[in-house]
PDB file of N, CA and C in Angstrom:
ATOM      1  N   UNK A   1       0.859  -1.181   0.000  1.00  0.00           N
ATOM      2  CA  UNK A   1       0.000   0.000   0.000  1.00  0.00           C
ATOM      3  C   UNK A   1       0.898   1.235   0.000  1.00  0.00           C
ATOM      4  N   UNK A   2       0.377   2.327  -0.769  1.00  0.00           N
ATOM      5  CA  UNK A   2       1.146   3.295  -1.153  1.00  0.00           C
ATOM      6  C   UNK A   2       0.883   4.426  -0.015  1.00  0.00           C
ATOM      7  N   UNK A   3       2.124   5.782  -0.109  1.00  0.00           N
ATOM      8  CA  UNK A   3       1.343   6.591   1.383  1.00  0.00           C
ATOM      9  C   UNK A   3       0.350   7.173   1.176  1.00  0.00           C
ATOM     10  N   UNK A   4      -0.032   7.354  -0.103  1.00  0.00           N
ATOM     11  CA  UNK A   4      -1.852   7.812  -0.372  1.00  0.00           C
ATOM     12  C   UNK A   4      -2.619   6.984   0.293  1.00  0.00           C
ATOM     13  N   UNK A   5      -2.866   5.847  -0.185  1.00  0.00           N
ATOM     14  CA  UNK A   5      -3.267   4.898   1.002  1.00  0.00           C
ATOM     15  C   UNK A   5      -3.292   4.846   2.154  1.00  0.00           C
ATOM     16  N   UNK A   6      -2.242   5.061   2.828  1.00  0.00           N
ATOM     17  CA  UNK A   6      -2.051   4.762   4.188  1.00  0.00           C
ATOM     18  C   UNK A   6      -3.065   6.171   4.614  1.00  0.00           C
ATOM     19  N   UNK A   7      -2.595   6.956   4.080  1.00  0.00           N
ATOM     20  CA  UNK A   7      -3.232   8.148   4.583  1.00  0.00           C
ATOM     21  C   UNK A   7      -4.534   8.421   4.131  1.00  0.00           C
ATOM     22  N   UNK A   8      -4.899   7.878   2.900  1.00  0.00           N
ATOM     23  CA  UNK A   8      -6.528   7.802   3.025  1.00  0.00           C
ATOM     24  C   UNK A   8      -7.659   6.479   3.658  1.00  0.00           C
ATOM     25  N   UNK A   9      -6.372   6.149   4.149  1.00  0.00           N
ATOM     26  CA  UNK A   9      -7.147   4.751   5.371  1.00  0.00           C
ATOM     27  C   UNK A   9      -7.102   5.032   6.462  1.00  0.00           C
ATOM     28  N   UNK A  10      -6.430   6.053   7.088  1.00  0.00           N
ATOM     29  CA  UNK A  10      -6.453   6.640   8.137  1.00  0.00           C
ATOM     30  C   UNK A  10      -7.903   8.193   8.250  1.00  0.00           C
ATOM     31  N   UNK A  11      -7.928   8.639   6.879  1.00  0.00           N
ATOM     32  CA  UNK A  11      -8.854   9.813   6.968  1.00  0.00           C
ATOM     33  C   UNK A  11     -10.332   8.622   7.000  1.00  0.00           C
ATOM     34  N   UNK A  12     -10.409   7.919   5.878  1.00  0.00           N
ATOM     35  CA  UNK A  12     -11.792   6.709   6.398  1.00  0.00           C
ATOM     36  C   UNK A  12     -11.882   6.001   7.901  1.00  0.00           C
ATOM     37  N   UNK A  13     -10.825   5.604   8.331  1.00  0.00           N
ATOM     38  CA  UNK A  13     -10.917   5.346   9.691  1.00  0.00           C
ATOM     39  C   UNK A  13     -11.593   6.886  10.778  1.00  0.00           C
ATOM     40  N   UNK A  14     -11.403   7.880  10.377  1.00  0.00           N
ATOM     41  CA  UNK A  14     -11.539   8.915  11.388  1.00  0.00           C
ATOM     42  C   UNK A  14     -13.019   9.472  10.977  1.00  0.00           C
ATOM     43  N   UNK A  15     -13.316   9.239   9.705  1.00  0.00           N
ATOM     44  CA  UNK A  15     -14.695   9.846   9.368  1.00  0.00           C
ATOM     45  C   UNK A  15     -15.876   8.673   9.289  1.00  0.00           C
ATOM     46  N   UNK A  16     -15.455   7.590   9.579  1.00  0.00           N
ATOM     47  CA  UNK A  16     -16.519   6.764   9.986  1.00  0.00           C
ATOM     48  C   UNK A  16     -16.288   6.287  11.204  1.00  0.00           C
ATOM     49  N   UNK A  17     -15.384   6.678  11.741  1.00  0.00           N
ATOM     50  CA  UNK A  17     -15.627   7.012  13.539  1.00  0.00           C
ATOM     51  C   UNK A  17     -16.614   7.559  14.132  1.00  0.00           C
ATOM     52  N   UNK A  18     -16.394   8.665  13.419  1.00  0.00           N
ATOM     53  CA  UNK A  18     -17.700   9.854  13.516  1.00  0.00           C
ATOM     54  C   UNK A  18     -18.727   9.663  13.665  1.00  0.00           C
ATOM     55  N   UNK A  19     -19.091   8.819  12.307  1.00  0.00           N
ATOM     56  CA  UNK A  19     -20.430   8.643  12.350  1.00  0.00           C
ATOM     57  C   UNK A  19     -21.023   7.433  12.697  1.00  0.00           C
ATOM     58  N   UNK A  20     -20.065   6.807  12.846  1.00  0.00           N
ATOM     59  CA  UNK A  20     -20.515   5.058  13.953  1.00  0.00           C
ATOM     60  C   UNK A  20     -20.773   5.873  15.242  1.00  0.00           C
ATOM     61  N   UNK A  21     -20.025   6.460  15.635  1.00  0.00           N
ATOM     62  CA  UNK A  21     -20.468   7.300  17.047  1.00  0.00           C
ATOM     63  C   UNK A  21     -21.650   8.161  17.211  1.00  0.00           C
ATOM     64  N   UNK A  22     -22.840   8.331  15.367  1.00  0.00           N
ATOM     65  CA  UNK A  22     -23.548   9.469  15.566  1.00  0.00           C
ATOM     66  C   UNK A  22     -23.488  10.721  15.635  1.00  0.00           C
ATOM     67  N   UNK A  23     -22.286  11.299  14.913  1.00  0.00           N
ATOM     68  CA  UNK A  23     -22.070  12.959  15.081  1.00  0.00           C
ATOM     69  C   UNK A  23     -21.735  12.895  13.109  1.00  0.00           C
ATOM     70  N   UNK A  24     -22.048  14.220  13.160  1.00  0.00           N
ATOM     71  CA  UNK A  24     -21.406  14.706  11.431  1.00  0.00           C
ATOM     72  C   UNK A  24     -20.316  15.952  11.840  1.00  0.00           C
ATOM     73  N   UNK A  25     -19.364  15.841  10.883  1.00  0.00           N
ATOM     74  CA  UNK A  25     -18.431  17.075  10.285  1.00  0.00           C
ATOM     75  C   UNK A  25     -18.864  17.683   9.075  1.00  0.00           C
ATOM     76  N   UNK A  26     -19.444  18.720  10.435  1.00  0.00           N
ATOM     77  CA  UNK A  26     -20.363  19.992   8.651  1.00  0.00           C
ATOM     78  C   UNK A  26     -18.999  20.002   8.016  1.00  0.00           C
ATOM     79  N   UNK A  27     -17.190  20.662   8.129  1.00  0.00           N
ATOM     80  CA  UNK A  27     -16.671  21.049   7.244  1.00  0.00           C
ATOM     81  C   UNK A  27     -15.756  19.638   7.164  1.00  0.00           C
ATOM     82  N   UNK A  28     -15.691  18.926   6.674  1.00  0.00           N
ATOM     83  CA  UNK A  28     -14.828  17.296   6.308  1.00  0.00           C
ATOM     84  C   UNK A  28     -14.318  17.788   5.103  1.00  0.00           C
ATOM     85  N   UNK A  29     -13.316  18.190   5.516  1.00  0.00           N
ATOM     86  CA  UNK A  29     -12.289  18.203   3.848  1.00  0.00           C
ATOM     87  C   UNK A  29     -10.759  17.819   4.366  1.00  0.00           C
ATOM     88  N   UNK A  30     -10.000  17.776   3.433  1.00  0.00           N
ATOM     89  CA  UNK A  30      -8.361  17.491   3.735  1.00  0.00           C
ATOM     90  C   UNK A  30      -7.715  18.688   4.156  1.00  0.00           C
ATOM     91  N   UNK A  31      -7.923  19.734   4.090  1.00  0.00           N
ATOM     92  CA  UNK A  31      -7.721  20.955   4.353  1.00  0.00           C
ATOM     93  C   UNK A  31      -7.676  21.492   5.741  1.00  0.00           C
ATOM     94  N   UNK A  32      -8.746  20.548   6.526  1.00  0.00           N
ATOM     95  CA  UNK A  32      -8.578  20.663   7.811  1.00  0.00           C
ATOM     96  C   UNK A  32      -7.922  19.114   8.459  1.00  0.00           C
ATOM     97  N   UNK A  33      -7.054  18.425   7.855  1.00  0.00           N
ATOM     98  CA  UNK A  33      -6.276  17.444   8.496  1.00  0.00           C
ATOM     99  C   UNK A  33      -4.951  18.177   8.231  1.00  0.00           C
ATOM    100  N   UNK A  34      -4.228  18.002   9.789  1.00  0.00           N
ATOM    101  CA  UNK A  34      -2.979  18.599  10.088  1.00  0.00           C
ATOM    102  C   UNK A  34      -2.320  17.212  10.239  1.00  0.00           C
ATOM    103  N   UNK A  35      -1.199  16.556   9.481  1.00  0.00           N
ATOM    104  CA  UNK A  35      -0.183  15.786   9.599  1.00  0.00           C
ATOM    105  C   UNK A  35       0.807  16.129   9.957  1.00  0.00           C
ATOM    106  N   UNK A  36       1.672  15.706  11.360  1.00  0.00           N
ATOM    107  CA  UNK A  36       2.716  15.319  11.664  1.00  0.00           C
ATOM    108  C   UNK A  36       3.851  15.129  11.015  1.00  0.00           C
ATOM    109  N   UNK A  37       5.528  15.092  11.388  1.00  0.00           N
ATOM    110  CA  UNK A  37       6.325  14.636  10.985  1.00  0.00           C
ATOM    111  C   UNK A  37       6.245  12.835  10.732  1.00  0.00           C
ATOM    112  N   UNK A  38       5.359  12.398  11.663  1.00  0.00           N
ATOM    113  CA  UNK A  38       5.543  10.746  11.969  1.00  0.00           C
ATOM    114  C   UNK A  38       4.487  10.057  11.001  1.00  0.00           C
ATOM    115  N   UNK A  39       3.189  11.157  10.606  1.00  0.00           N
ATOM    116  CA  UNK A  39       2.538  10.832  10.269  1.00  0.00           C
ATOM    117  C   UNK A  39       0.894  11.000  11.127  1.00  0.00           C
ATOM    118  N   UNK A  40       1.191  11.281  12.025  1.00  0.00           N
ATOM    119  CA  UNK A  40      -0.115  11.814  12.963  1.00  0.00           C
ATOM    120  C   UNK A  40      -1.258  12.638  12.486  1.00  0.00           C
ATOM    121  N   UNK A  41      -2.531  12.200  12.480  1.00  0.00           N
ATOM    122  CA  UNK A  41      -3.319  12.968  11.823  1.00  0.00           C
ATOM    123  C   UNK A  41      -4.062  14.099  12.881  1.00  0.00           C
ATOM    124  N   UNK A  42      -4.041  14.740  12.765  1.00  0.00           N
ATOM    125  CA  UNK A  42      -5.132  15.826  13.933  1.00  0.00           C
ATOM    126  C   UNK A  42      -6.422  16.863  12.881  1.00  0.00           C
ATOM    127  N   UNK A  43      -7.321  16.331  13.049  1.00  0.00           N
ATOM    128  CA  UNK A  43      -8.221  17.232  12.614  1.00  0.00           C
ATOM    129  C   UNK A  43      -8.608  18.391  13.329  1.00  0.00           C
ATOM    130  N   UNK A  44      -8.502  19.874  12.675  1.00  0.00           N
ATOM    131  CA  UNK A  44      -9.098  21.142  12.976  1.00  0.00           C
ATOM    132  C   UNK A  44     -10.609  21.671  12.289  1.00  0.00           C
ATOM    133  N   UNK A  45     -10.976  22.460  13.014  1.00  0.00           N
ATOM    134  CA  UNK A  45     -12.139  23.009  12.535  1.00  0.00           C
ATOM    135  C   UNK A  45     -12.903  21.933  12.649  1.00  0.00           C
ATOM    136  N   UNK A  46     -13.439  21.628  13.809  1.00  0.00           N
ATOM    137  CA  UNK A  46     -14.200  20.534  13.873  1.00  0.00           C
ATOM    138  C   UNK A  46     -15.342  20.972  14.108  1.00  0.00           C
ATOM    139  N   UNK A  47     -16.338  20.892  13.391  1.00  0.00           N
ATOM    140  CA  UNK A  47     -17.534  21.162  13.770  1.00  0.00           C
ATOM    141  C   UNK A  47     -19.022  20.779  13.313  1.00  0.00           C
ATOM    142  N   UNK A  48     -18.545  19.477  14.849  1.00  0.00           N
ATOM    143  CA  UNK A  48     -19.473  18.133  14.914  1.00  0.00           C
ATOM    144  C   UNK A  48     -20.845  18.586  15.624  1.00  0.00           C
ATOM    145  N   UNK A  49     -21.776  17.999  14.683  1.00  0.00           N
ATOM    146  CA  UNK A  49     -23.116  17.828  15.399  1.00  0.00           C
ATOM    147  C   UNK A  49     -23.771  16.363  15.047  1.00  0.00           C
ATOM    148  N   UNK A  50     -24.158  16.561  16.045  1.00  0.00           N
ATOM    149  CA  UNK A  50     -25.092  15.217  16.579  1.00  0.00           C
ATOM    150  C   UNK A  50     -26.523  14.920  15.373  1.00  0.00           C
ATOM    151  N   UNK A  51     -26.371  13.513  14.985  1.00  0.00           N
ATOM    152  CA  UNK A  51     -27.020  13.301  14.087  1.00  0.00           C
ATOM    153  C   UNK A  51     -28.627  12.786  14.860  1.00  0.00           C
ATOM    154  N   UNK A  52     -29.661  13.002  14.103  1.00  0.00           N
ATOM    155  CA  UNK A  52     -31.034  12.602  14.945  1.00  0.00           C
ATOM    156  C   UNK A  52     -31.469  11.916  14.503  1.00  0.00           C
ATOM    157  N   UNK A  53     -31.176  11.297  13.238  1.00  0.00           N
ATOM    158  CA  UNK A  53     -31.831  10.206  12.734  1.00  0.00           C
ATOM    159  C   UNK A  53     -31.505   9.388  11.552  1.00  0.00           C
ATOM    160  N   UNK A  54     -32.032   7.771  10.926  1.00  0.00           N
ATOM    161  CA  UNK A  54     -31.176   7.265  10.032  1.00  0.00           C
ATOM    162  C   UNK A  54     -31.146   7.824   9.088  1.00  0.00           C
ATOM    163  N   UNK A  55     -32.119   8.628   8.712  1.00  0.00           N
ATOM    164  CA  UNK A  55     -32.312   9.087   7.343  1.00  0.00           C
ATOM    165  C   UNK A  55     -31.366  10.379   7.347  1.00  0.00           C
ATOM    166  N   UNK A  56     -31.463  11.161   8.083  1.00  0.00           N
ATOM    167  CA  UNK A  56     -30.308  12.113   8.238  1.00  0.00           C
ATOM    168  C   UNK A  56     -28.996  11.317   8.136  1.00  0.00           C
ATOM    169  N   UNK A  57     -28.552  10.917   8.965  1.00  0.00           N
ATOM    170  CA  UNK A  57     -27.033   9.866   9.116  1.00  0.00           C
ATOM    171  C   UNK A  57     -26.336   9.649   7.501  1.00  0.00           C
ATOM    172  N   UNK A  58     -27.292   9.012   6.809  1.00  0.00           N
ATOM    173  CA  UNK A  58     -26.974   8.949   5.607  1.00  0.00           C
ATOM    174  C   UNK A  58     -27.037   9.619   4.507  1.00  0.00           C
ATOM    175  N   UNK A  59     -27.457  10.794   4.691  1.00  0.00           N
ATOM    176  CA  UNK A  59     -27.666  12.078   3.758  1.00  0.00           C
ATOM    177  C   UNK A  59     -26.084  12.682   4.475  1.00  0.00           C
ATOM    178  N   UNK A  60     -25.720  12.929   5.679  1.00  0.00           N
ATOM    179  CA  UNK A  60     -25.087  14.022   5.798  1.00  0.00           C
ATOM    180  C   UNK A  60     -23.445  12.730   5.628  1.00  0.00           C
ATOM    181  N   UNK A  61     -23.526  11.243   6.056  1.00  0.00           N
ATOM    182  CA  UNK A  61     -22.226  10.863   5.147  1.00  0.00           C
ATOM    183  C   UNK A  61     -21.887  10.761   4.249  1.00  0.00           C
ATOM    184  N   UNK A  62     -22.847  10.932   3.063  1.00  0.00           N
ATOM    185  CA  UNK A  62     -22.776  11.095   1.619  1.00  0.00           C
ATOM    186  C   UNK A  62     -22.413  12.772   1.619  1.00  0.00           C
ATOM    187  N   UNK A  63     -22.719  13.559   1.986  1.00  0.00           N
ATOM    188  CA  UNK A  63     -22.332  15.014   1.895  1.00  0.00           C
ATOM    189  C   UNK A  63     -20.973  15.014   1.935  1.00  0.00           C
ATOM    190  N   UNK A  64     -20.297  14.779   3.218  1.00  0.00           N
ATOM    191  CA  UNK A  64     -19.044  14.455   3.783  1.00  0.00           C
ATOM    192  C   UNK A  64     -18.190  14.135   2.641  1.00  0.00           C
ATOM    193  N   UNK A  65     -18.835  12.580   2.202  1.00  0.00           N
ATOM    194  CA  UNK A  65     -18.183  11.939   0.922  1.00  0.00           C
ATOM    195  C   UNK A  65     -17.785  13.093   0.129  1.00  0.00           C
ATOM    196  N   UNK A  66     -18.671  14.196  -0.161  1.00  0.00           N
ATOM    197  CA  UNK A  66     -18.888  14.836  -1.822  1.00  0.00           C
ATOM    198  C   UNK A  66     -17.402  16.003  -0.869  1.00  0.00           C
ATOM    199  N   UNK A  67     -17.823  16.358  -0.063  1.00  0.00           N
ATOM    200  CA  UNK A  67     -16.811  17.434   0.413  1.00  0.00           C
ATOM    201  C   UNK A  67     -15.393  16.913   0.366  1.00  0.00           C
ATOM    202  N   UNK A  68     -15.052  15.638   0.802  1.00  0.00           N
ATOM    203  CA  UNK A  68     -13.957  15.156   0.419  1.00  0.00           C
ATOM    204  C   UNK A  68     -13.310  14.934  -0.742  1.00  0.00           C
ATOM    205  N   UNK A  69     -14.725  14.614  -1.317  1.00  0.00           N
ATOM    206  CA  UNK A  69     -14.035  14.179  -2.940  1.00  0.00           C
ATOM    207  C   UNK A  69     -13.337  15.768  -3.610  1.00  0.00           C
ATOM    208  N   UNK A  70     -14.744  16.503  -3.183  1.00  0.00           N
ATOM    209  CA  UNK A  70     -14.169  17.972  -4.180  1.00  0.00           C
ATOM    210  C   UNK A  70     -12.488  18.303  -3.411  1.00  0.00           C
ATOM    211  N   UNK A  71     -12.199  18.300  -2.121  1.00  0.00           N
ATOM    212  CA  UNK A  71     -11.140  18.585  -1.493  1.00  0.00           C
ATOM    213  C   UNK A  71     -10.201  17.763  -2.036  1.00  0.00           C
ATOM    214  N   UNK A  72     -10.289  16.440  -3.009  1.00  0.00           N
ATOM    215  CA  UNK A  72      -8.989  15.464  -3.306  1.00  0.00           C
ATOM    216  C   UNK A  72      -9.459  15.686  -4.717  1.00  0.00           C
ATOM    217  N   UNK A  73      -9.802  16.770  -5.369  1.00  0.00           N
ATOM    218  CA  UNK A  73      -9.361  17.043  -6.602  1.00  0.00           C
ATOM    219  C   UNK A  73      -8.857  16.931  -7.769  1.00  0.00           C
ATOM    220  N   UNK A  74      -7.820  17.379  -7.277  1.00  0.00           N
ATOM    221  CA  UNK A  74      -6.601  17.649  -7.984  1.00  0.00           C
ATOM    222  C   UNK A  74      -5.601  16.437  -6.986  1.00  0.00           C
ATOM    223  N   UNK A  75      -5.612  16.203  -6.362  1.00  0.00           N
ATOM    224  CA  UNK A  75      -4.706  14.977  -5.416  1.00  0.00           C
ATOM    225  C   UNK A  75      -4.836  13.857  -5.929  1.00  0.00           C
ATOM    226  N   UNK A  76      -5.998  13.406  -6.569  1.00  0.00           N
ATOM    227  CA  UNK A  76      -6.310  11.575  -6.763  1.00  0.00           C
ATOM    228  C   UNK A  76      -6.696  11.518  -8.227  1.00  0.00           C
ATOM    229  N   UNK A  77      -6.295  10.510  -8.679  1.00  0.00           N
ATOM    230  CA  UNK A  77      -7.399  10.231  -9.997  1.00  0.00           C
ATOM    231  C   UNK A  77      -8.698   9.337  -9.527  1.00  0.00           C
ATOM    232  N   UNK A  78      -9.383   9.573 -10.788  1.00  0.00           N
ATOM    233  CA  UNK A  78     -10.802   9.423 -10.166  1.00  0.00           C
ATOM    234  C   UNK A  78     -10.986   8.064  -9.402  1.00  0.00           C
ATOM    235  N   UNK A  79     -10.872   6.974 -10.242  1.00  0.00           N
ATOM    236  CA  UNK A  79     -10.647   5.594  -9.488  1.00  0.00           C
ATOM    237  C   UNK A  79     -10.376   5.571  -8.380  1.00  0.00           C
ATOM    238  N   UNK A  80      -9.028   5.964  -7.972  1.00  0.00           N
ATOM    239  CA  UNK A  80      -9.102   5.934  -6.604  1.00  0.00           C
ATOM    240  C   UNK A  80     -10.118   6.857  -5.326  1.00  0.00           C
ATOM    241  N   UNK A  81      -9.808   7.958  -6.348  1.00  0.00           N
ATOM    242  CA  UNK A  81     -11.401   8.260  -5.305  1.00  0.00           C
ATOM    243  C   UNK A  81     -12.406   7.460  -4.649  1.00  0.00           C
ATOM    244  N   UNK A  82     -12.908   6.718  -5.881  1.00  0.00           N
ATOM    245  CA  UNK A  82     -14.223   5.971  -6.230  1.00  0.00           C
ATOM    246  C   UNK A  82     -14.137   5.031  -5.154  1.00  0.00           C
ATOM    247  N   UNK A  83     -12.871   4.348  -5.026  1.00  0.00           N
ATOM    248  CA  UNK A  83     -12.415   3.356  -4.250  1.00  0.00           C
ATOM    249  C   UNK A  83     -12.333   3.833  -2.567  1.00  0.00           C
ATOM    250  N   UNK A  84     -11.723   4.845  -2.267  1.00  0.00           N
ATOM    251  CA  UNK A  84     -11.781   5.659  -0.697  1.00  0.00           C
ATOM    252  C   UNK A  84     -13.480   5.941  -0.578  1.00  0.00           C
ATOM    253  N   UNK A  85     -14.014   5.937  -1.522  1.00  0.00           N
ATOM    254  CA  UNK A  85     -15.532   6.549  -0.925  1.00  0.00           C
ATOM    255  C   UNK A  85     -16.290   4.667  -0.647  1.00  0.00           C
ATOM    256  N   UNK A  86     -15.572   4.071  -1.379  1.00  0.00           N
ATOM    257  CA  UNK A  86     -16.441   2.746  -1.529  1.00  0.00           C
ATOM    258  C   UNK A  86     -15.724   1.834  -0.176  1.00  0.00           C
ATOM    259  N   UNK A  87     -14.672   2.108   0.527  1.00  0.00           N
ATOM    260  CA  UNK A  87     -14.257   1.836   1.515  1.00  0.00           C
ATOM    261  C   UNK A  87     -14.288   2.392   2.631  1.00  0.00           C
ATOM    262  N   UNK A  88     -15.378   3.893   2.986  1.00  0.00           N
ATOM    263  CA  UNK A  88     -15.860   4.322   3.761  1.00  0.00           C
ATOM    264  C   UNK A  88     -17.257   3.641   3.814  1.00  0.00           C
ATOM    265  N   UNK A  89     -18.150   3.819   2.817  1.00  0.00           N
ATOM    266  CA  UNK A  89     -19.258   3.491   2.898  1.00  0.00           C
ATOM    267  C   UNK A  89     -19.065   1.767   3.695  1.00  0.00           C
ATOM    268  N   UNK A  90     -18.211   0.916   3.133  1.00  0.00           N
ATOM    269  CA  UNK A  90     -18.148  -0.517   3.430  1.00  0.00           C
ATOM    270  C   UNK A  90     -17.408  -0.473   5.433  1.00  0.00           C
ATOM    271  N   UNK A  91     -16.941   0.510   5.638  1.00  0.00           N
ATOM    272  CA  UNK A  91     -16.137   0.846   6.851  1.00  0.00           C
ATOM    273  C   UNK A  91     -17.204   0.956   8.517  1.00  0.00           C
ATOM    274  N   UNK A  92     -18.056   1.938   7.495  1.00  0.00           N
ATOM    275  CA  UNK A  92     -19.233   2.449   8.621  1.00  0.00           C
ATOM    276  C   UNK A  92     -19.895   1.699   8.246  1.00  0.00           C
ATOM    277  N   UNK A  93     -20.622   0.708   7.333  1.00  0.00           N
ATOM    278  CA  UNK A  93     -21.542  -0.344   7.530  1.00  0.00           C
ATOM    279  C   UNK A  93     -20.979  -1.441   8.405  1.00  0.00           C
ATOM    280  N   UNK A  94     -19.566  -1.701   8.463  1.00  0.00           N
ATOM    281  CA  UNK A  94     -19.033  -2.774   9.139  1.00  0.00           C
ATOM    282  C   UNK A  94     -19.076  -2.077  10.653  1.00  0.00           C
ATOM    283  N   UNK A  95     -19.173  -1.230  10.911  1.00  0.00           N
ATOM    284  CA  UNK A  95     -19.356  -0.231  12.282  1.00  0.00           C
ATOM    285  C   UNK A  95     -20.665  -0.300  12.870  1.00  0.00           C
ATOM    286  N   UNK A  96     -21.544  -0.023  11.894  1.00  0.00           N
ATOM    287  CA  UNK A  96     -22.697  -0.067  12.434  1.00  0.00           C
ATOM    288  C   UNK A  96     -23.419  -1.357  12.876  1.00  0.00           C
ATOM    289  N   UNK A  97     -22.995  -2.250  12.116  1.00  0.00           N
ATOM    290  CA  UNK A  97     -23.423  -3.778  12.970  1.00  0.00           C
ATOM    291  C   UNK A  97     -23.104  -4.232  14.100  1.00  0.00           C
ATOM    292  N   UNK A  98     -21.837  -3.470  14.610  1.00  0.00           N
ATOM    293  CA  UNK A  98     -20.608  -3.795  15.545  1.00  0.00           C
ATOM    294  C   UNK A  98     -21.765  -3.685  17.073  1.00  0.00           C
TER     295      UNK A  98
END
């Protein structure tokens, strides 16, 4: 696995944290992940609210999705995009059964 990878398995690990836990990130972009020398991720501008329901839950992680995607731009070709969004969606379904 390449460090795009590593590092977009670490941003899917942190944004379906989120929402296995029930909260959304109105602003989810790469822009607000601060990396480390080691590799440490710290997200800024966090600003989580509490989700109220399923039908919401899944409107506002598909949003998330779209905010990320527009934020990896110019960073990814599309495929792999396609692939980080299809391994979030598969991430938080494996969460939510948990």
């Amino acid at each position: 696995m390449g460090l795009k990878w590593h590092f977009l398995e670490g941003i899917a690990r942190d944004v379906t944290n989120i929402y296995a836990r029930g909260y959304h990130h109105n602003d989810c972009h790469l822009g607000n992940v601060l990396v480390d020398t080691d590799g440490n991720r710290m997200w800024v501008d966090n600003e989580l609210r509490r989700i109220k329901g399923e039908a919401e839950h899944s409107s506002h992680f598909e949003q998330t999705l779209d905010l990320l995607d527009r934020s990896m731009k110019q960073a990814l070709p599309d495929g792999m995009k396609k692939e980080f969004r299809a391994r979030c969606r598969e991430r938080l379904s494996q969460k939510m059964v948990d």
